[in-house]
C-alpha atoms as a PDB file:
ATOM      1  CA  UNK A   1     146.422  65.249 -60.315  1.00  0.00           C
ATOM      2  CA  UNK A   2     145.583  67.009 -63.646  1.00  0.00           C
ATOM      3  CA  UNK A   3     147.858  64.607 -66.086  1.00  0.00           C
ATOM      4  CA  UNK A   4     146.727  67.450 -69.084  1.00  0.00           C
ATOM      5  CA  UNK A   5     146.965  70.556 -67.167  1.00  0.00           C
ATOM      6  CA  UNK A   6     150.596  69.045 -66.199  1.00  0.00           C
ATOM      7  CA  UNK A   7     151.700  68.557 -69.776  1.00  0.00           C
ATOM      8  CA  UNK A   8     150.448  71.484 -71.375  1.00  0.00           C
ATOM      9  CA  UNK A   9     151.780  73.510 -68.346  1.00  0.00           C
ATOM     10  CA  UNK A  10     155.510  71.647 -69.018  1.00  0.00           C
ATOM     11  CA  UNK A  11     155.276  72.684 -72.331  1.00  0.00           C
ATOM     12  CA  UNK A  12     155.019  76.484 -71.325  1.00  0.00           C
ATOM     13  CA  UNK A  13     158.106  76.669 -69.087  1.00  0.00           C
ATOM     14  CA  UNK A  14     160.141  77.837 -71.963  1.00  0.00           C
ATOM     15  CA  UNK A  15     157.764  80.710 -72.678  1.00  0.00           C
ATOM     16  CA  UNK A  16     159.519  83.952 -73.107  1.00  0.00           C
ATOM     17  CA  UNK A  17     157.276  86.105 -71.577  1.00  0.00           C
ATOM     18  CA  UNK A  18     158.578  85.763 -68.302  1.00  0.00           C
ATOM     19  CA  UNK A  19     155.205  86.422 -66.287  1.00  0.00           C
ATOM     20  CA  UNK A  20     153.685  83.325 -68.126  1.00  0.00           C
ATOM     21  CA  UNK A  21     156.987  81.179 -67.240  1.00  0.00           C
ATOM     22  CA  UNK A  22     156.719  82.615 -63.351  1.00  0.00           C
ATOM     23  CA  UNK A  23     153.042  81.644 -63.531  1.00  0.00           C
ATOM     24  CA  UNK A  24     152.999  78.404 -65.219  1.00  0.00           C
ATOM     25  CA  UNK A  25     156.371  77.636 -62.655  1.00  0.00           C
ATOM     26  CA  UNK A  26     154.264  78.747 -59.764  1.00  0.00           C
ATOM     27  CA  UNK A  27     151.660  76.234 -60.568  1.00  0.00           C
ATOM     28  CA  UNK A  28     153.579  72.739 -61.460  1.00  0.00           C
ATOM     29  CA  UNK A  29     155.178  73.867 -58.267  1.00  0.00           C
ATOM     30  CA  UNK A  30     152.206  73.293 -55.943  1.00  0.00           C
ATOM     31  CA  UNK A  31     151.681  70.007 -57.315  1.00  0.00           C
ATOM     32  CA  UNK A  32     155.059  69.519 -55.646  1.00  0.00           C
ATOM     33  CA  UNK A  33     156.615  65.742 -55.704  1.00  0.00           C
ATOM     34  CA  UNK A  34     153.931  64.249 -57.621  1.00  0.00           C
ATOM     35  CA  UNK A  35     155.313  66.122 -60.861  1.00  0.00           C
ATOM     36  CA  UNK A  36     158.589  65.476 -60.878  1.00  0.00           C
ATOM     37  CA  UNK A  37     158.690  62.320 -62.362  1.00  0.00           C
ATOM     38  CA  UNK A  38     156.283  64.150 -65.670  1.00  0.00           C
ATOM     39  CA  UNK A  39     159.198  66.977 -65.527  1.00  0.00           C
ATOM     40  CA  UNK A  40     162.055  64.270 -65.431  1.00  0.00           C
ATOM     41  CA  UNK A  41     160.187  62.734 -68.834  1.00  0.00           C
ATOM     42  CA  UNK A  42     160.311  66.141 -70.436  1.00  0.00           C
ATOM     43  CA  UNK A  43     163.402  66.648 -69.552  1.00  0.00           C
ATOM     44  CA  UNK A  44     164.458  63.318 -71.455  1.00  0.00           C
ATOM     45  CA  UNK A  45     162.391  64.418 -74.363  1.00  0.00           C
ATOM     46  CA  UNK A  46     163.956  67.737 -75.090  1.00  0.00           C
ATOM     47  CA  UNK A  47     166.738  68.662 -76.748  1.00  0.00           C
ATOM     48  CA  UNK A  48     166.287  72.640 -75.683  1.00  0.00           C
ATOM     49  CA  UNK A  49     169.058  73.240 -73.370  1.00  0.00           C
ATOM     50  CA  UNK A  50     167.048  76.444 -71.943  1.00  0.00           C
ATOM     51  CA  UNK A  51     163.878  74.152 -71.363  1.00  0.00           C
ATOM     52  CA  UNK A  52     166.362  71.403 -69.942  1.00  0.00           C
ATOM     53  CA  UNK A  53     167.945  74.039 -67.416  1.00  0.00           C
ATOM     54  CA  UNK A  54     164.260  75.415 -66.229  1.00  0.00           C
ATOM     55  CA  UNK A  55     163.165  71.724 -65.779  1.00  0.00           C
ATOM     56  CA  UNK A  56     166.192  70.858 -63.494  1.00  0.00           C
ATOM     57  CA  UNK A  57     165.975  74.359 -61.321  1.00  0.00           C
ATOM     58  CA  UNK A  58     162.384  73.604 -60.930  1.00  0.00           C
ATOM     59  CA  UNK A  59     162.799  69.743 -59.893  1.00  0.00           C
ATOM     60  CA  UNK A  60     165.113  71.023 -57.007  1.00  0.00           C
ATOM     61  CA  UNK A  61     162.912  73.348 -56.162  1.00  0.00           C
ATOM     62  CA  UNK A  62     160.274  71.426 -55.517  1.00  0.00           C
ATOM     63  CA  UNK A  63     162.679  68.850 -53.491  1.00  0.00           C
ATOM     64  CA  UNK A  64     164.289  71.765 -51.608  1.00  0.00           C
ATOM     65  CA  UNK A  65     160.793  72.852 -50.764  1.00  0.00           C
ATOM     66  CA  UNK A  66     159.672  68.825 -49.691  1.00  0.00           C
ATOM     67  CA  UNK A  67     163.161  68.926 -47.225  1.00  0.00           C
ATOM     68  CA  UNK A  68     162.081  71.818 -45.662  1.00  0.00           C
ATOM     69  CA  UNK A  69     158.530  70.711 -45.203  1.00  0.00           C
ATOM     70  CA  UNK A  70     160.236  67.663 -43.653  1.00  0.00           C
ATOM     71  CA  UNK A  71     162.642  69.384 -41.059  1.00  0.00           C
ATOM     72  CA  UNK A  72     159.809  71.571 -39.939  1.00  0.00           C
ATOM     73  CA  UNK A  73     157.600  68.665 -39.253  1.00  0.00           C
ATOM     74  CA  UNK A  74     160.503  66.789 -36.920  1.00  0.00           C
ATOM     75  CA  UNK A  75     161.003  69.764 -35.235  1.00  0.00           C
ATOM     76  CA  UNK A  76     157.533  69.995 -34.055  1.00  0.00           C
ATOM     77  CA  UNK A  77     157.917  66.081 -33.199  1.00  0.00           C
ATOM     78  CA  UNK A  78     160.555  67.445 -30.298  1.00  0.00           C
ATOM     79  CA  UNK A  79     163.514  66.205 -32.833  1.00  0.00           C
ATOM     80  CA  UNK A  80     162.725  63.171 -31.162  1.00  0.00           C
ATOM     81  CA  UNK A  81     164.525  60.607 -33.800  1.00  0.00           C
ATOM     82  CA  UNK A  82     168.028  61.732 -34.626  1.00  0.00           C
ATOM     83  CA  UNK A  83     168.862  59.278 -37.304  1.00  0.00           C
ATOM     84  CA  UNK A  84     165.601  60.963 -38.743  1.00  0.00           C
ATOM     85  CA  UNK A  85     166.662  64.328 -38.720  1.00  0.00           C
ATOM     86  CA  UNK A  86     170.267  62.922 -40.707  1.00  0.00           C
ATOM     87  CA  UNK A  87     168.318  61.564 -43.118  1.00  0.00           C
ATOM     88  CA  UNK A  88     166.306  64.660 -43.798  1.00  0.00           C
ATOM     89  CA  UNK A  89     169.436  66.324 -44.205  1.00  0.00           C
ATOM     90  CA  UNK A  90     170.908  63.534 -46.144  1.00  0.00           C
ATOM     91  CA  UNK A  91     167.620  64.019 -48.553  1.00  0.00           C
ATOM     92  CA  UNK A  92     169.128  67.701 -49.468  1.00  0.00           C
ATOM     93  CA  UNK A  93     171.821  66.703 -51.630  1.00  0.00           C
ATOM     94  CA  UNK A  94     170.446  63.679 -52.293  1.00  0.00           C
ATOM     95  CA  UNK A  95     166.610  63.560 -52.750  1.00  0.00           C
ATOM     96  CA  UNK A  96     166.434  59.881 -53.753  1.00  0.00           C
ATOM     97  CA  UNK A  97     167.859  58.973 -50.812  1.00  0.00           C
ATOM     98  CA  UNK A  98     166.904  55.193 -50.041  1.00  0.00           C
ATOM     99  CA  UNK A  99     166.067  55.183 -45.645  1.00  0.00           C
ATOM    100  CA  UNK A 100     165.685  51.955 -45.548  1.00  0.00           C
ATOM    101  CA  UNK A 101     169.622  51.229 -46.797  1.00  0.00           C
ATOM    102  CA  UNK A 102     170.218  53.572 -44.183  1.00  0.00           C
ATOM    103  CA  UNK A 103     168.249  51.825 -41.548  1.00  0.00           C
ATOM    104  CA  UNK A 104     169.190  48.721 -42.645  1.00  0.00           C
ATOM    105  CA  UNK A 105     172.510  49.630 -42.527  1.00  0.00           C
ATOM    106  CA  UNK A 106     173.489  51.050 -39.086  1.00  0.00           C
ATOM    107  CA  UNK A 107     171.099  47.411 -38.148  1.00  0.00           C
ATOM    108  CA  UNK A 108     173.664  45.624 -39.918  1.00  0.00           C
ATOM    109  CA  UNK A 109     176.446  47.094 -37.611  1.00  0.00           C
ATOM    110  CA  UNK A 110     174.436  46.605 -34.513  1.00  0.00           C
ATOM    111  CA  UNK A 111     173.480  43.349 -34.816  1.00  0.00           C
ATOM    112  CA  UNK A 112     177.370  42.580 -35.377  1.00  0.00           C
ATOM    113  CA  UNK A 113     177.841  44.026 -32.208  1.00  0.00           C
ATOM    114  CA  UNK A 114     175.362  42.399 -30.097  1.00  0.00           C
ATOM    115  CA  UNK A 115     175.897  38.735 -31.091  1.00  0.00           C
ATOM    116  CA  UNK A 116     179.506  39.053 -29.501  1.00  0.00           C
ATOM    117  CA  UNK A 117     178.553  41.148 -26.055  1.00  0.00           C
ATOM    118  CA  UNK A 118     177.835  39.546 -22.910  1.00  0.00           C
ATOM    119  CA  UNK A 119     175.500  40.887 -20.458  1.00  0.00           C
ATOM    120  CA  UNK A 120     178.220  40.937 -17.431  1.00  0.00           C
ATOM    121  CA  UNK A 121     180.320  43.391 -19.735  1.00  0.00           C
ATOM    122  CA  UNK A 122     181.393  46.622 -17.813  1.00  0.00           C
ATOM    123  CA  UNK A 123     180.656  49.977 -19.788  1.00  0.00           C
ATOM    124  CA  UNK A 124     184.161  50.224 -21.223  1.00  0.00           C
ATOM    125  CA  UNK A 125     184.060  46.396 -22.501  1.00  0.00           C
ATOM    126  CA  UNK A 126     181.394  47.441 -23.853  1.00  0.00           C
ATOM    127  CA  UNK A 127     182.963  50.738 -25.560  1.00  0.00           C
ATOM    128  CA  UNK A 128     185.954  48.411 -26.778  1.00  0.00           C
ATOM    129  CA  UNK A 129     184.132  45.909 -28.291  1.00  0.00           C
ATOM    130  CA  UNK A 130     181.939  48.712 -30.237  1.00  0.00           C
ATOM    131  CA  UNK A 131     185.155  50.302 -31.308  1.00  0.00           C
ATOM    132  CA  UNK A 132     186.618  47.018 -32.932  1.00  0.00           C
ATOM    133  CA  UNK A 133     183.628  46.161 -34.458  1.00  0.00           C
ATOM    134  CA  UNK A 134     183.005  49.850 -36.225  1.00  0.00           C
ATOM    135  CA  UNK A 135     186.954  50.413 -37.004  1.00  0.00           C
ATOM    136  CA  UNK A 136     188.844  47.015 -37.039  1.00  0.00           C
ATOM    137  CA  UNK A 137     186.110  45.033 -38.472  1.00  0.00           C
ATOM    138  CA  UNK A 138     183.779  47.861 -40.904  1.00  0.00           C
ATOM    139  CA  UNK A 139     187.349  49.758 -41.248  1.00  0.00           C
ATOM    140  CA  UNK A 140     185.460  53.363 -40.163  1.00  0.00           C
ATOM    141  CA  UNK A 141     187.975  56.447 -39.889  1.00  0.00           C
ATOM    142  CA  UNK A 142     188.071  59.841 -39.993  1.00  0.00           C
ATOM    143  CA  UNK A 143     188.693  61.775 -43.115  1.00  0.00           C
ATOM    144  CA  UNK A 144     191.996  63.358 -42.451  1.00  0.00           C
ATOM    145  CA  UNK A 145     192.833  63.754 -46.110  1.00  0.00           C
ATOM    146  CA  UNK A 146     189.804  65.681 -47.093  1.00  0.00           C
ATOM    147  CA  UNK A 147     188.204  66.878 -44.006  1.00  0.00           C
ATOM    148  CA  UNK A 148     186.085  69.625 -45.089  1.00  0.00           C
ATOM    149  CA  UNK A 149     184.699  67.410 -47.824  1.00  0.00           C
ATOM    150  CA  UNK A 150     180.949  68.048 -47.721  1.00  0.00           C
ATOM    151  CA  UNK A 151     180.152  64.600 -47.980  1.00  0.00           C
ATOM    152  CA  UNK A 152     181.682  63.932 -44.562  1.00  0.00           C
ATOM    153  CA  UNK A 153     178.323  65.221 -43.270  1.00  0.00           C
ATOM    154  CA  UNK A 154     175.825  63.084 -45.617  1.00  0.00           C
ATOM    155  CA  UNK A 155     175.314  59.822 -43.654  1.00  0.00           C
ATOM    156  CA  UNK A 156     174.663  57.953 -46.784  1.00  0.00           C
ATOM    157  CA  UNK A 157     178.118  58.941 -48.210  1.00  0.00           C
ATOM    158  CA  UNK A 158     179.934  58.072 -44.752  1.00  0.00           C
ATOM    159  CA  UNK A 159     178.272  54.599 -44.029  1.00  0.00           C
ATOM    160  CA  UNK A 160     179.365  53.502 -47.771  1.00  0.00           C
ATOM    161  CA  UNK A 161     182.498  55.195 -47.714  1.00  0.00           C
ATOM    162  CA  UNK A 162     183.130  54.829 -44.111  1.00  0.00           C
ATOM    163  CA  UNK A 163     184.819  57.993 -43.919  1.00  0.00           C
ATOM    164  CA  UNK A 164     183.475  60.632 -42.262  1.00  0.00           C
ATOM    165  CA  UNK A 165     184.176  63.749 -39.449  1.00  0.00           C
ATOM    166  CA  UNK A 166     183.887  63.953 -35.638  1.00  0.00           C
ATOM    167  CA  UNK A 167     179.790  64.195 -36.208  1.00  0.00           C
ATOM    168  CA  UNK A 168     178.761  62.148 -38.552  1.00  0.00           C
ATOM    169  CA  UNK A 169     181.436  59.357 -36.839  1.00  0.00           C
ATOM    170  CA  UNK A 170     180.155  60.315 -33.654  1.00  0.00           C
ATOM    171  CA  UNK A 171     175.972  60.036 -34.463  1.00  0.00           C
ATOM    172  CA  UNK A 172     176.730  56.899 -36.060  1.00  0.00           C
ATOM    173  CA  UNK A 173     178.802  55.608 -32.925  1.00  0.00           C
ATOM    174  CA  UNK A 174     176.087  57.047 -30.866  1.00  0.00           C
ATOM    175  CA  UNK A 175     172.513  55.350 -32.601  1.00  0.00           C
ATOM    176  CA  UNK A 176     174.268  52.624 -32.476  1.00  0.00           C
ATOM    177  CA  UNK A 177     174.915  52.797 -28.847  1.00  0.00           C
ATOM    178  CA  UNK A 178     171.589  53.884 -28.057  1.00  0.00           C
ATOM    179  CA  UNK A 179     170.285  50.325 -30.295  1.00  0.00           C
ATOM    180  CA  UNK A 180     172.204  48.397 -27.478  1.00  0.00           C
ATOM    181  CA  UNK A 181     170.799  50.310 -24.549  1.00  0.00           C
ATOM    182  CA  UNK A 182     173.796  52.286 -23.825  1.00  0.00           C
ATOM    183  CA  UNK A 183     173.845  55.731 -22.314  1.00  0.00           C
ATOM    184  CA  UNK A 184     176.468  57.489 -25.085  1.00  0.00           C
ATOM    185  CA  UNK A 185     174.932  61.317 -26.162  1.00  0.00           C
ATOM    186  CA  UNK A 186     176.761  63.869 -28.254  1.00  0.00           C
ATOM    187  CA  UNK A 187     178.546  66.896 -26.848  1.00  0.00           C
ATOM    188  CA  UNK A 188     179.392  69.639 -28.418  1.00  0.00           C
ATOM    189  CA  UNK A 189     182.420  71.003 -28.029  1.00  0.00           C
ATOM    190  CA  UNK A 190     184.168  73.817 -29.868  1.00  0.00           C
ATOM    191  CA  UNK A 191     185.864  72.609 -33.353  1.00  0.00           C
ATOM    192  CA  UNK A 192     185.009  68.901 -32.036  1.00  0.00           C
ATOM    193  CA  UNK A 193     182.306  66.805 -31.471  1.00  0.00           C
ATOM    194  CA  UNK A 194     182.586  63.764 -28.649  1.00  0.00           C
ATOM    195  CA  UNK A 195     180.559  61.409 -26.546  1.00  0.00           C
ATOM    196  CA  UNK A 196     179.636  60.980 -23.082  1.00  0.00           C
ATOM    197  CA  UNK A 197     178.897  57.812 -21.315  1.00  0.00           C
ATOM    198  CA  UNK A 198     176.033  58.390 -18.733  1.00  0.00           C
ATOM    199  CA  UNK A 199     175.583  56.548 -15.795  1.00  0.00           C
ATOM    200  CA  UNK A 200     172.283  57.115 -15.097  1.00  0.00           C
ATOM    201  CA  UNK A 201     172.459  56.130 -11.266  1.00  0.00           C
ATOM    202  CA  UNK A 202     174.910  59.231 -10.708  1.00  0.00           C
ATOM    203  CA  UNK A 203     172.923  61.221 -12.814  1.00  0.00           C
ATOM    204  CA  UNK A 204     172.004  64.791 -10.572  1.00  0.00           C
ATOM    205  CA  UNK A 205     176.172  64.926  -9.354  1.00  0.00           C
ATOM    206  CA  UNK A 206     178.814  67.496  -9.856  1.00  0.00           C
ATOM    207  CA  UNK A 207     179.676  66.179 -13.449  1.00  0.00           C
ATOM    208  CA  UNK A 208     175.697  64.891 -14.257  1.00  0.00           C
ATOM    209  CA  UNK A 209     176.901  61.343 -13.827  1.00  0.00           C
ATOM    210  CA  UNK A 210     179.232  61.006 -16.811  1.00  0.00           C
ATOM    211  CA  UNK A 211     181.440  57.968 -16.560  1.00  0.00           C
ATOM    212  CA  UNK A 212     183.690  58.994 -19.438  1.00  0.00           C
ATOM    213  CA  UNK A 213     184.044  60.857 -22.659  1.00  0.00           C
ATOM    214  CA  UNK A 214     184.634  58.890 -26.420  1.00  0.00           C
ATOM    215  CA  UNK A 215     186.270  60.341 -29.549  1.00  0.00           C
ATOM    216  CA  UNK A 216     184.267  58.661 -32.204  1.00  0.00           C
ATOM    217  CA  UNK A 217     186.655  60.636 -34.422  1.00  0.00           C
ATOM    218  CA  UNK A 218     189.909  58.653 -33.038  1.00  0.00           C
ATOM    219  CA  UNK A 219     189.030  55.074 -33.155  1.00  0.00           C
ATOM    220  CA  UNK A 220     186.702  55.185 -30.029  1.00  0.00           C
ATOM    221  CA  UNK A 221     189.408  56.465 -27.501  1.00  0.00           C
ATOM    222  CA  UNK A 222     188.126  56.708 -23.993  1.00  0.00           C
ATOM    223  CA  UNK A 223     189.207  59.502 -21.974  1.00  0.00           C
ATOM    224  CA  UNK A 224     188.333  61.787 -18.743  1.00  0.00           C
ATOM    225  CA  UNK A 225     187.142  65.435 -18.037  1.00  0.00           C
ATOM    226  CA  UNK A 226     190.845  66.315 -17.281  1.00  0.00           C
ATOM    227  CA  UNK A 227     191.478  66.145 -21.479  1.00  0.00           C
ATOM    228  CA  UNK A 228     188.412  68.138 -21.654  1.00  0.00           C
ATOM    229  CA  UNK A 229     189.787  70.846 -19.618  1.00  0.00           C
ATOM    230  CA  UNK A 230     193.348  70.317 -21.712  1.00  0.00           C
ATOM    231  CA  UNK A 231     191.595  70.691 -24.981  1.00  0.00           C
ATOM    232  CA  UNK A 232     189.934  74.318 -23.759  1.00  0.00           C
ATOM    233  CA  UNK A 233     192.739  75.466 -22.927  1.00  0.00           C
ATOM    234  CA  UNK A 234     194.899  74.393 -26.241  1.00  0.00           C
ATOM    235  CA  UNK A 235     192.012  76.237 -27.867  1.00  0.00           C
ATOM    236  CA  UNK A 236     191.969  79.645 -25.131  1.00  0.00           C
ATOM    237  CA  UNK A 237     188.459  79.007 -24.625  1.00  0.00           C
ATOM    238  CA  UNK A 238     186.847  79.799 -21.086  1.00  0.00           C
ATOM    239  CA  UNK A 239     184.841  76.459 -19.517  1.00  0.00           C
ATOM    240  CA  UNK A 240     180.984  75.828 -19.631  1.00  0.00           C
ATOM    241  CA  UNK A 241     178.701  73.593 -18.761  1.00  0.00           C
ATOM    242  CA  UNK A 242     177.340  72.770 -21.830  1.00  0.00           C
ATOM    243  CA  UNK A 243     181.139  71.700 -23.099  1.00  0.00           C
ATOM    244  CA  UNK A 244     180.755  68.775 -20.893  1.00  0.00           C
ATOM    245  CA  UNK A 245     177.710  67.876 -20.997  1.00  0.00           C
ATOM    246  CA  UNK A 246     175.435  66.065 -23.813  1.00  0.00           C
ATOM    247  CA  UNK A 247     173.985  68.604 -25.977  1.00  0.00           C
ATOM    248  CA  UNK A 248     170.149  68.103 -27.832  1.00  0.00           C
ATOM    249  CA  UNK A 249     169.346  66.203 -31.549  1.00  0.00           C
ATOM    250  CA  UNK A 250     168.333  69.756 -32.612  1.00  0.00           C
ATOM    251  CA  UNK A 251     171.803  71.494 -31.879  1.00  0.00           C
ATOM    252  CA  UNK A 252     173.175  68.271 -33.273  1.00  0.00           C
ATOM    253  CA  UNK A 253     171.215  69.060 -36.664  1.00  0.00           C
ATOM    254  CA  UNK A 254     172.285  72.231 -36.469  1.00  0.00           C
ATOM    255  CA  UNK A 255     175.801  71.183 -36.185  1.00  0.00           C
ATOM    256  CA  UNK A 256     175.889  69.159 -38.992  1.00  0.00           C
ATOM    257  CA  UNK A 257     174.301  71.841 -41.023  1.00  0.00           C
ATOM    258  CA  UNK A 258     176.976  74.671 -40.137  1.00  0.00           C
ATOM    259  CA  UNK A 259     179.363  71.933 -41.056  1.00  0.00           C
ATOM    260  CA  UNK A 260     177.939  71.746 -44.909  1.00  0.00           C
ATOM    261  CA  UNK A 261     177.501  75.710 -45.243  1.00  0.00           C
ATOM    262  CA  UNK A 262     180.807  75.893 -44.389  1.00  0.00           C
ATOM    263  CA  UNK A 263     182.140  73.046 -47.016  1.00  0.00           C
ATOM    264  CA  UNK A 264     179.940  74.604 -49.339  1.00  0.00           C
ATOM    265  CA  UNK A 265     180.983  78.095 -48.933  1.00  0.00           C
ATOM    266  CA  UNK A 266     184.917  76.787 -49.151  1.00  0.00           C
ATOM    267  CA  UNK A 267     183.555  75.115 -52.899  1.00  0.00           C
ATOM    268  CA  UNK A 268     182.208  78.868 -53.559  1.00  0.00           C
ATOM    269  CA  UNK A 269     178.958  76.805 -54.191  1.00  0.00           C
ATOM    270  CA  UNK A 270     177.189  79.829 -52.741  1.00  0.00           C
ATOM    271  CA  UNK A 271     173.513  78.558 -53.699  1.00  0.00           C
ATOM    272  CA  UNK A 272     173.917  75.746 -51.630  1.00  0.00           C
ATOM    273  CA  UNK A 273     175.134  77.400 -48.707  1.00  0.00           C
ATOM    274  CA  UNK A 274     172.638  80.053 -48.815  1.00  0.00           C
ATOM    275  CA  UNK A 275     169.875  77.099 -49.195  1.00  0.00           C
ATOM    276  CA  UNK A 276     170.970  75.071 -45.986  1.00  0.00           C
ATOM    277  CA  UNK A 277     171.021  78.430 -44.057  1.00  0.00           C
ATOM    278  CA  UNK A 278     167.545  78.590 -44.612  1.00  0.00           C
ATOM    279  CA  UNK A 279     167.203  74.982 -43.399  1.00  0.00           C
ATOM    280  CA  UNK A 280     169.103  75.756 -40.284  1.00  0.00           C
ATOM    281  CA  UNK A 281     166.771  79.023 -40.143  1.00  0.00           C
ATOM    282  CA  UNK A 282     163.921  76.845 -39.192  1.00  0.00           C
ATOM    283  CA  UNK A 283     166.038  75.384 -35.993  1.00  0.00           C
END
């Protein structure tokens, strides 16, 4: 990296001649992360409001730019990691994002788990014991108060707050799960997200061997296809399959990314809505 080709470019975003500032923007951009920290120093330096506004709109571009380059990528990895693709989205809002809290985090909560469940536990012992753990003990709930609150979708935000909505609940609930070796996968249902419990020896039946359903969203409550059925009608919404059964980590992602255009669009912050729909573009 050119340190003098950086600075003297920096000192040219302010130019008026607006080719010149498109230009010398153009440039500092394809250095992309490796700059920001020089542009973060000019910032500090100026006292030109004007300089101070270009400086900002081009850090987030570059950032913007480094979170799509990032969502591509695990989509051509078969969206294999979920907690992966959260934290990409996580990164959005909040590009200094530290993944190993994260990590270290949800590990935190598992580990909690697992030093009080016995082997010989049936699948809904198991399921209990998860849901006193994440809501007695960690005190996680869903955000009645404020429930189109962006940061109900930002993982970061919900694990410190522990207050999130029936996804971000739900994924959290469900990598956990998956850390133990359970069968729990996301479904999506119309204005809800829930989990199914797979038993994998009945997998190939009539229901696709699905034990029983969890609302992450309501303290881990354990229920049947019958409330399934109850909740589609409530909502005058024909049955289909894929309302019962578990649903992808891409149409997950793309969930939780609907979710934030619409908080955003609520806020009016129409950049930021019109940003993440070019995120969920690439899915």
């Amino acid at each position: 990296m050119d340190q003098k080709e950086i600075e003297s470019l920096i000192k040219l975003l302010d130019d008026p001649d607006m080719e010149v500032s498109r230009h010398v923007e153009d440039r500092l951009l394809s250095y992309g992360n490796g700059v920001i920290k020089h542009l973060e120093n000019a910032w500090e330096q100026s006292f030109d409001v004007i300089l101070q506004n270009r400086i900002e709109s081009l850090v987030h571009k570059i950032q913007f730019r480094a979170t799509k380059k990032e969502l591509e990528s695990w989509i051509l990895n078969d969206s294999f990691d979920l907690l992966q693709g959260l934290i990409i989205v996580n990164r959005y809002q909040y590009p200094d994002l530290d993944e190993q809290k994260i990590i270290n985090q949800i590990e935190v909560i598992k580990r909690d788990i697992w030093m009080q469940m016995i082997y010989e536990m049936s699948p809904i012992e198991k399921v209990k014991l998860i849901n006193h753990v994440l809501y007695t003990s960690y005190g996680f709930s869903g955000n009645t108060g404020n429930h189109k609150d962006p940061q109900n979708s930002y993982l970061s935000q919900v694990l410190e707050t522990r207050k999130g909505n029936q996804v971000s609940l739900g994924v959290i609930y469900m990598i956990i799960a998956h850390k133990l070796d359970m069968p729990v996968y996301g479904v999506n249902l119309p204005q809800h997200f829930i989990l199914a419990y797979i038993d994998e020896d009945k997998k190939g039946t009539s229901e696709d061997g699905i034990s029983f359903y969890i609302n992450a969203f309501n303290r881990g409550f354990i229920f049947g296809r019958d409330e399934v059925d109850s909740f589609l009608k409530q909502l005058d919404i024909k049955s289909e399959k894929q309302f019962y059964e578990p649903c992808s980590n891409k149409a997950i992602i793309k969930r939780v990314l609907r979710n934030l255009i619409s908080a955003y669009q609520g806020l009016a912050a129409l950049d930021k809505a019109a940003e993440l729909q070019e995120l969920l573009a690439l899915l």
